[in-house]
Protein backbone atom coordinates (compact mmCIF):
# COMPACT_ATOMS: atom_id res chain seq x y z
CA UNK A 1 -200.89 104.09 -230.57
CA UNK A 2 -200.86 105.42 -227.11
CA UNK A 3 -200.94 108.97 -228.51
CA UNK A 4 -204.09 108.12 -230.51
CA UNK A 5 -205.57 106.54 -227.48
CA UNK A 6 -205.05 109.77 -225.52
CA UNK A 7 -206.78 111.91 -227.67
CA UNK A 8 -210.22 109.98 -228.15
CA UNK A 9 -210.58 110.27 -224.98
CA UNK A 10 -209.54 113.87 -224.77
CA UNK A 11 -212.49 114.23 -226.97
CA UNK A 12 -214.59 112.30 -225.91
CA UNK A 13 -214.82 114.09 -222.45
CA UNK A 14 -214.82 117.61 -224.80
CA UNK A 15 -217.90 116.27 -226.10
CA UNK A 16 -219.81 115.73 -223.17
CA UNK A 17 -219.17 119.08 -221.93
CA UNK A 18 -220.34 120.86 -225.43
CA UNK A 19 -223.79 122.14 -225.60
CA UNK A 20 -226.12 120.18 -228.25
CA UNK A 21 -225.79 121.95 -231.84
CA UNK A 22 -228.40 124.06 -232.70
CA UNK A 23 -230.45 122.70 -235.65
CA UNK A 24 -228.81 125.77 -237.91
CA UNK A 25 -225.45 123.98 -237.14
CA UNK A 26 -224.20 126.64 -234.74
CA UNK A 27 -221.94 124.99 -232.65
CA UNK A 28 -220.99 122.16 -235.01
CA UNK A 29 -217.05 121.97 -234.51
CA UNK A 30 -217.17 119.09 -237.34
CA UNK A 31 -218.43 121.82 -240.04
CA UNK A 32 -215.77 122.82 -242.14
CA UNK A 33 -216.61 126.24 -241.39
CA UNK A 34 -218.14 126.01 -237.79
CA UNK A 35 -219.72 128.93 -235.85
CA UNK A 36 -221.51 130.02 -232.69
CA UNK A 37 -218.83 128.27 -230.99
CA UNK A 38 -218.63 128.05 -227.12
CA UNK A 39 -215.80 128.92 -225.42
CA UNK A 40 -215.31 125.45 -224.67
CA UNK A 41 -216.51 124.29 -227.98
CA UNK A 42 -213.23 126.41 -229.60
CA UNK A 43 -211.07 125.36 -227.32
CA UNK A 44 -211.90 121.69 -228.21
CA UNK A 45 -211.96 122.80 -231.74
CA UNK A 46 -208.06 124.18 -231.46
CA UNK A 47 -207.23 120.88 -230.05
CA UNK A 48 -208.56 118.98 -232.73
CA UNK A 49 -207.08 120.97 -235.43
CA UNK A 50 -203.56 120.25 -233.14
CA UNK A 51 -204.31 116.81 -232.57
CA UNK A 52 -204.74 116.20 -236.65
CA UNK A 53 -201.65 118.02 -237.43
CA UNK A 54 -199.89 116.01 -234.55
CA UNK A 55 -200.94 113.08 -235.99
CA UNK A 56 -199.91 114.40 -239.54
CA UNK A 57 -196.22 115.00 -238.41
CA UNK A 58 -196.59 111.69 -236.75
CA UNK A 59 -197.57 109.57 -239.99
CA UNK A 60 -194.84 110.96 -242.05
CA UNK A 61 -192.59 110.82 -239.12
CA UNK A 62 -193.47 106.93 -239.69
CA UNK A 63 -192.79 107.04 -242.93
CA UNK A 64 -189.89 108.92 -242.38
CA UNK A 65 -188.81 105.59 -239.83
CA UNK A 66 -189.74 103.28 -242.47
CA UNK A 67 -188.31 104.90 -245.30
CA UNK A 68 -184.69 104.68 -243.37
CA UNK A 69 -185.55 101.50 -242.14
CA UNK A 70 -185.35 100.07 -246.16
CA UNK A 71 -182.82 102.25 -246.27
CA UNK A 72 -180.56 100.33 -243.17
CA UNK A 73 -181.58 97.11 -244.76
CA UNK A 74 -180.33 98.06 -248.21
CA UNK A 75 -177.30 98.88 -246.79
CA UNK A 76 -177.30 95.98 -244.48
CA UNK A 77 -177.85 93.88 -247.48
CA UNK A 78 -174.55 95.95 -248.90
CA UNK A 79 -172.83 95.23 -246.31
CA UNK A 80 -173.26 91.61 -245.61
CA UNK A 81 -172.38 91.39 -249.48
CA UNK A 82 -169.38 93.30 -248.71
CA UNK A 83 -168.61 91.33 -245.65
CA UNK A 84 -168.51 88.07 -247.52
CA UNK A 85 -166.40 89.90 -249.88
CA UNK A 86 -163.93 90.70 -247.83
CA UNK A 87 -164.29 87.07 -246.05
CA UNK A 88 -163.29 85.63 -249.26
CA UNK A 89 -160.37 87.84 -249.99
CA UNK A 90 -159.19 87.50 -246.29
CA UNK A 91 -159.30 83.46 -246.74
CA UNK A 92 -157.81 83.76 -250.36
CA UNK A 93 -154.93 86.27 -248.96
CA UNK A 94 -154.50 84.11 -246.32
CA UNK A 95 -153.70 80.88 -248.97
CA UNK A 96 -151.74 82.69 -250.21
CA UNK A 97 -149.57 83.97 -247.48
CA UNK A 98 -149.32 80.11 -246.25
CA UNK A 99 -148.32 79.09 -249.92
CA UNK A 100 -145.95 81.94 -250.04
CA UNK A 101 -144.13 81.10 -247.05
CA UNK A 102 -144.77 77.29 -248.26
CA UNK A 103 -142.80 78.27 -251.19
CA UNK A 104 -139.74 80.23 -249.17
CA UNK A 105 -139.22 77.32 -247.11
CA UNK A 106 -139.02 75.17 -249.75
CA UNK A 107 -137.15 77.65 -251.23
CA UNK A 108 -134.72 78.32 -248.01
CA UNK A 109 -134.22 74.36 -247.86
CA UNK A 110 -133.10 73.85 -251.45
CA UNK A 111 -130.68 76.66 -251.07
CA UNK A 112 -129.29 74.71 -247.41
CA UNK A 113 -128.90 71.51 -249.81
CA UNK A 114 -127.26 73.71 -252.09
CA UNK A 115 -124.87 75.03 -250.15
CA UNK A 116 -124.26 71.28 -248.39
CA UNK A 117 -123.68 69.82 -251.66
CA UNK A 118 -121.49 73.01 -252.41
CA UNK A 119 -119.35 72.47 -249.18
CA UNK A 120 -119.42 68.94 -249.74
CA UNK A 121 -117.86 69.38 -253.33
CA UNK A 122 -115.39 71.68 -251.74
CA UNK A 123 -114.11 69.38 -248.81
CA UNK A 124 -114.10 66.56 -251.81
CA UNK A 125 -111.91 68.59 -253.41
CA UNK A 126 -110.09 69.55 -250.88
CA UNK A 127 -109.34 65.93 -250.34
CA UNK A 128 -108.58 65.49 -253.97
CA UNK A 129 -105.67 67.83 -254.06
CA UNK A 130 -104.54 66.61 -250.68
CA UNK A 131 -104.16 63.07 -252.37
CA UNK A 132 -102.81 64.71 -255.32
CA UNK A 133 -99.93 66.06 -253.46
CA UNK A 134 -99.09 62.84 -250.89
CA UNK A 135 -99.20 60.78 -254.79
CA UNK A 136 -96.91 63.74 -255.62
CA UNK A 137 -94.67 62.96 -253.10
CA UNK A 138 -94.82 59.64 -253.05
CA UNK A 139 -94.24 59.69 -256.81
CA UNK A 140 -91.04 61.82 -255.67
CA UNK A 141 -89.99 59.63 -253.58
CA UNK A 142 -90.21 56.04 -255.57
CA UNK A 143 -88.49 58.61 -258.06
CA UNK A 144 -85.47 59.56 -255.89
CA UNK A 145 -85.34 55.95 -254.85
CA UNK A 146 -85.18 54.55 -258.37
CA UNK A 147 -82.74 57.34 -259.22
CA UNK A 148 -80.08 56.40 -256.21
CA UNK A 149 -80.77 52.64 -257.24
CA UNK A 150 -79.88 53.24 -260.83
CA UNK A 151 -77.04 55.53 -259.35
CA UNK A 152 -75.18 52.98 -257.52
CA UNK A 153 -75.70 50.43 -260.31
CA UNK A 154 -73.51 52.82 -262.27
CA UNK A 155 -71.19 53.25 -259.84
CA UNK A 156 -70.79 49.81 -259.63
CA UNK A 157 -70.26 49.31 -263.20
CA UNK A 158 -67.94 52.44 -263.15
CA UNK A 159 -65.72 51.68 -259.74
CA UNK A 160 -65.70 48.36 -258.87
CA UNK A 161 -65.93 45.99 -261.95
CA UNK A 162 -62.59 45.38 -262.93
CA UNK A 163 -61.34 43.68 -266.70
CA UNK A 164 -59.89 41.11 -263.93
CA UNK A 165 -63.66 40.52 -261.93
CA UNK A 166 -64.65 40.37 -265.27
CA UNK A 167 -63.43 37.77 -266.36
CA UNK A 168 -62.83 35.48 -262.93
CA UNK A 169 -66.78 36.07 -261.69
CA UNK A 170 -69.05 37.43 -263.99
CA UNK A 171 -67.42 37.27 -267.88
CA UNK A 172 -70.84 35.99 -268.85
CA UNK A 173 -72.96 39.01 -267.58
CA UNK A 174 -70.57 42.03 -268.97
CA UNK A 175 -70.17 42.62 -272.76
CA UNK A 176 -72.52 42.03 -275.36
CA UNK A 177 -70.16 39.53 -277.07
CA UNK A 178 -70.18 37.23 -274.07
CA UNK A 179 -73.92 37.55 -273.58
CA UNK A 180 -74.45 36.66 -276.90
CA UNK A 181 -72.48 33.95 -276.53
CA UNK A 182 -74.20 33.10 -273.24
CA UNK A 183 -77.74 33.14 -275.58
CA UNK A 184 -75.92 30.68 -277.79
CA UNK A 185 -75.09 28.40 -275.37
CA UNK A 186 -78.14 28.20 -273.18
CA UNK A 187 -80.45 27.73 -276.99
CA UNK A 188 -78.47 25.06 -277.38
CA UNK A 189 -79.18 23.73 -273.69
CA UNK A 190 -82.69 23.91 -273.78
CA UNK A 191 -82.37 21.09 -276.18
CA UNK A 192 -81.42 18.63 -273.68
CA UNK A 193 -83.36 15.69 -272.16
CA UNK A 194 -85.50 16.91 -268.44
CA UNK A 195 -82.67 14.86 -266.60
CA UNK A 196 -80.76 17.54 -266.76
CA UNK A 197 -83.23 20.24 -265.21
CA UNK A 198 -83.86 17.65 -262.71
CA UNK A 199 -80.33 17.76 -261.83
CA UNK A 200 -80.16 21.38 -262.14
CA UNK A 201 -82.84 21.22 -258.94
CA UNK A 202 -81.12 19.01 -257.15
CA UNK A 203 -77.61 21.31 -257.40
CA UNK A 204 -79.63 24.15 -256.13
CA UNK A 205 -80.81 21.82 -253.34
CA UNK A 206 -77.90 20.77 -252.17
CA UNK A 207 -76.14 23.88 -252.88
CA UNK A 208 -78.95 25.25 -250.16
CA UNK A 209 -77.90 22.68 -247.54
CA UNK A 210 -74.13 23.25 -247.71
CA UNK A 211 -75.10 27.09 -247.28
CA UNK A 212 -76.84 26.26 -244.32
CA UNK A 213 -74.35 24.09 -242.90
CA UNK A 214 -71.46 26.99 -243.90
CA UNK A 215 -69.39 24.58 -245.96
CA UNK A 216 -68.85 27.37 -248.17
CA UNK A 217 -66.06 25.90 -250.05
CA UNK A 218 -67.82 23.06 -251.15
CA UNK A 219 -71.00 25.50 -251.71
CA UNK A 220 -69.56 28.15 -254.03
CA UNK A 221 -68.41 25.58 -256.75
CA UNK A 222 -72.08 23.97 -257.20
CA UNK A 223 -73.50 28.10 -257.44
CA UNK A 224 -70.92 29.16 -260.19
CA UNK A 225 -71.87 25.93 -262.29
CA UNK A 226 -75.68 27.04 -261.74
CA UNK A 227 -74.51 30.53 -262.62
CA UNK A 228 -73.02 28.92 -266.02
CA UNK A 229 -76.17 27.00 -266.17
CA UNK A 230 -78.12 30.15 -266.34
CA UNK A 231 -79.95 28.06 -263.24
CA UNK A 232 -81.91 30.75 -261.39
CA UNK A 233 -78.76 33.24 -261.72
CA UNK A 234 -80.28 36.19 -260.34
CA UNK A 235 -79.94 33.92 -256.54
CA UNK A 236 -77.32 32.28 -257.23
CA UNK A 237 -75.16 34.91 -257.72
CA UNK A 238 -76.86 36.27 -254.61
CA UNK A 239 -75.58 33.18 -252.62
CA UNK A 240 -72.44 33.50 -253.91
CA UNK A 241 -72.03 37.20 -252.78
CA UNK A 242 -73.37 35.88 -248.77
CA UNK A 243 -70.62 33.63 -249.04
CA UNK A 244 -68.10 36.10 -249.84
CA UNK A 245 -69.63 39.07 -247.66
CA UNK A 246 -69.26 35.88 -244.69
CA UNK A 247 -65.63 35.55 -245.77
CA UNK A 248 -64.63 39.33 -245.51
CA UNK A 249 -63.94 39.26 -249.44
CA UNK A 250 -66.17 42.65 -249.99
CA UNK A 251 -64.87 43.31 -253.37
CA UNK A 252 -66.37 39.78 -254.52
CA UNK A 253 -69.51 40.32 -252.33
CA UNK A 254 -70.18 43.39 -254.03
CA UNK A 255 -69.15 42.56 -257.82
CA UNK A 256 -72.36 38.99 -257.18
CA UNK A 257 -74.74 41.29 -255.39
CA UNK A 258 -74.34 43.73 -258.45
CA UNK A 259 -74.93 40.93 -260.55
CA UNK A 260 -77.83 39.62 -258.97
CA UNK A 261 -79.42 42.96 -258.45
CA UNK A 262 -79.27 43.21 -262.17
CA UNK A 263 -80.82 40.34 -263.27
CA UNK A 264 -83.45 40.45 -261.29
CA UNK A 265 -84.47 43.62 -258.21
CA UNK A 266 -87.36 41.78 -256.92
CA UNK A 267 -86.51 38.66 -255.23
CA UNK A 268 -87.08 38.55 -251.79
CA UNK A 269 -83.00 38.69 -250.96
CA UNK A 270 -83.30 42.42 -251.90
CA UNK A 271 -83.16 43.92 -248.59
CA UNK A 272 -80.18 41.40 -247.50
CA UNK A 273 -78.43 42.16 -250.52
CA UNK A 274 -78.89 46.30 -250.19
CA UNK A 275 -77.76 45.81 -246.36
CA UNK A 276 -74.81 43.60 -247.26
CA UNK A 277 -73.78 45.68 -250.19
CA UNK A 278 -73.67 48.93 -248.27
CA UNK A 279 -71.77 46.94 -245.33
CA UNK A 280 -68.95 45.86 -248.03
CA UNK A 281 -68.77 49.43 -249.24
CA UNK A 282 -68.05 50.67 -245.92
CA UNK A 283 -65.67 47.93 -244.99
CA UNK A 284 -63.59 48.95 -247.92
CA UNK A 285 -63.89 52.86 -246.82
CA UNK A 286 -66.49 53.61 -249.80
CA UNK A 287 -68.56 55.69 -247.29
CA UNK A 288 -70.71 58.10 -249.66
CA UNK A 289 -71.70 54.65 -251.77
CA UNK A 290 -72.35 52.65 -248.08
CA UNK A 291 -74.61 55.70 -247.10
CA UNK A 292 -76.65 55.90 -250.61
CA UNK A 293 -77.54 51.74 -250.09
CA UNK A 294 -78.01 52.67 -246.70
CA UNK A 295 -80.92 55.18 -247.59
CA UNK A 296 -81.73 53.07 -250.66
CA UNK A 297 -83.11 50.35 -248.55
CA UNK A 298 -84.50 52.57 -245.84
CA UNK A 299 -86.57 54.24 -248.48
CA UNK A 300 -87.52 51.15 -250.72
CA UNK A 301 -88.34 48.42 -248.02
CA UNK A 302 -88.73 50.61 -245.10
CA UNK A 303 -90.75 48.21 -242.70
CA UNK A 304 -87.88 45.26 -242.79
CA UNK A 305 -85.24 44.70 -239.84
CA UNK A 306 -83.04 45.22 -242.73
CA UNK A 307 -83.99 48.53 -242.87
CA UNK A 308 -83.88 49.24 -239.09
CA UNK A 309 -80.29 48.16 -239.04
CA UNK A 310 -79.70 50.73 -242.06
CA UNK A 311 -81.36 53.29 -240.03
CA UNK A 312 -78.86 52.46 -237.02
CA UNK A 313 -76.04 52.48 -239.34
CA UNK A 314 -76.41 55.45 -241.25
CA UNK A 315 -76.54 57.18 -237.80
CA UNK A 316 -72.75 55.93 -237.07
């Protein structure tokens, strides 16, 4: 606009300088063909002509400028197309890294339970076996235990039940004649009146009390007719073998404690009778049997103050 501006008034002035055109048109510098030009009048003219082809090149420098201006906004509009594009993709990429590394921790915690349910299984099992082996060996030991129990049983039986013994203490308890006998005897007992299972009760009872007084000799007579009773026999003949052991008369002691340890290896005389028993063995210089009742009892009721005095002895 300025340009434009410029050059009216360039002409303008040019104008005012010109002489007035002749009435033939000489000096008309608007003719298409003009003549009889002044010098001024051409020199204006050569301007003009510049001036229009200025403001040619000007207009289609314009539309030049406008032409790239729809050009930048096409590619503007391209671009912010392109733009929210890649917006989109960025945001979606970016879910997806978060639900990626959602899914790896996930992932990386199951795995840590895995493993802590894996070590846990492992230390379980651990424990397992360890129990396995102490059952093992406690299984081993009950075993030896039993075994050296059923060991001196036999060598009771074998060394130290004589036909004599037999038949003064225990005749009853030895063959299979007698015992059936003893069967006989006691079938037809159990047909009598409940007077005589009171006084059965009241034997025992005052059996007890001449125990505890030590009148022994009036004692062992009321236990050897409850032993013939079949009266509790299994602690009977345990009393019977105290008295004896008390005496000094081993062999005896032994031959009731065998006897009672027979018929029954679960009263609560058991440790008594295992620490008196291997005491009459080594009174009467049986030292390998009075060191296998010794270790019987330790191992079979080892928390009793039987079994402390076992340990002491053994030690001798």
């Amino acid at each position: 606009m300025l340009n434009k501006l410029l050059i009216t008034i360039f002409l303008l002035f040019s104008c005012l300088e010109a002489r007035e055109v002749s009435a033939f048109g000489a000096g008309d510098i608007s003719s298409p063909t003009p003549y009889g030009l002044t010098s001024a009048e051409k020199h204006i003219l050569k301007n003009k002509n510049k001036l229009e082809s200025f403001d040619t090149n000007v207009k289609g420098v314009k539309n030049s400028i406008e032409m790239v201006s729809e050009r930048i906004d096409g590619l503007e509009s391209i671009i912010d197309g392109d733009s929210k594009k890649l917006h989109d993709t960025v945001i979606h990429l970016n879910k997806l890294i978060k639900q990626y590394n959602l899914d790896i921790e996930k992932i990386t915690t199951s795995n840590d339970n895995i493993k802590l349910v894996i070590e846990k299984l492992v230390e379980d099992q651990s424990i397992i076996i360890q129990n396995q082996e102490s059952l093992k060996q406690d299984f081993l030991i009950l075993k030896k235990s039993h075994d050296n129990l059923t060991k001196l049983t036999n060598n009771i039986n074998s060394t130290y039940i004589s036909q004599k013994e037999l038949k003064s203490n225990m005749s009853q308890f030895v063959t299979k004649k007698e015992f059936d006998k003893l069967i006989s005897l006691l079938d037809k007992k159990s047909k009598t009146s409940s007077k005589v299972s009171k006084s059965k009760k009241q034997m025992m009872t005052e059996a007890k009390k001449l125990y505890d007084k030590q009148y022994f000799t009036k004692a062992i007579p009321i236990y050897e007719e409850l032993v013939r009773l079949n009266y509790k026999p299994a602690e009977s003949n345990y009393m019977l073998g105290q008295m004896w052991f008390v005496r000094e008369e081993y062999k005896k002691a032994i031959s009731y404690f065998k006897t009672s340890g027979m018929l029954y290896d679960k009263g609560w005389w058991m440790p008594n009778l295992l620490l008196n028993s291997a005491i009459s063995f080594e009174k009467i210089g049986d030292i390998d049997n009075a060191a296998s009742f010794y270790s019987s009892l330790i191992d079979v009721y080892p928390e009793t103050k039987q079994a402390k005095i076992a340990q002491k002895n053994i030690l001798k």
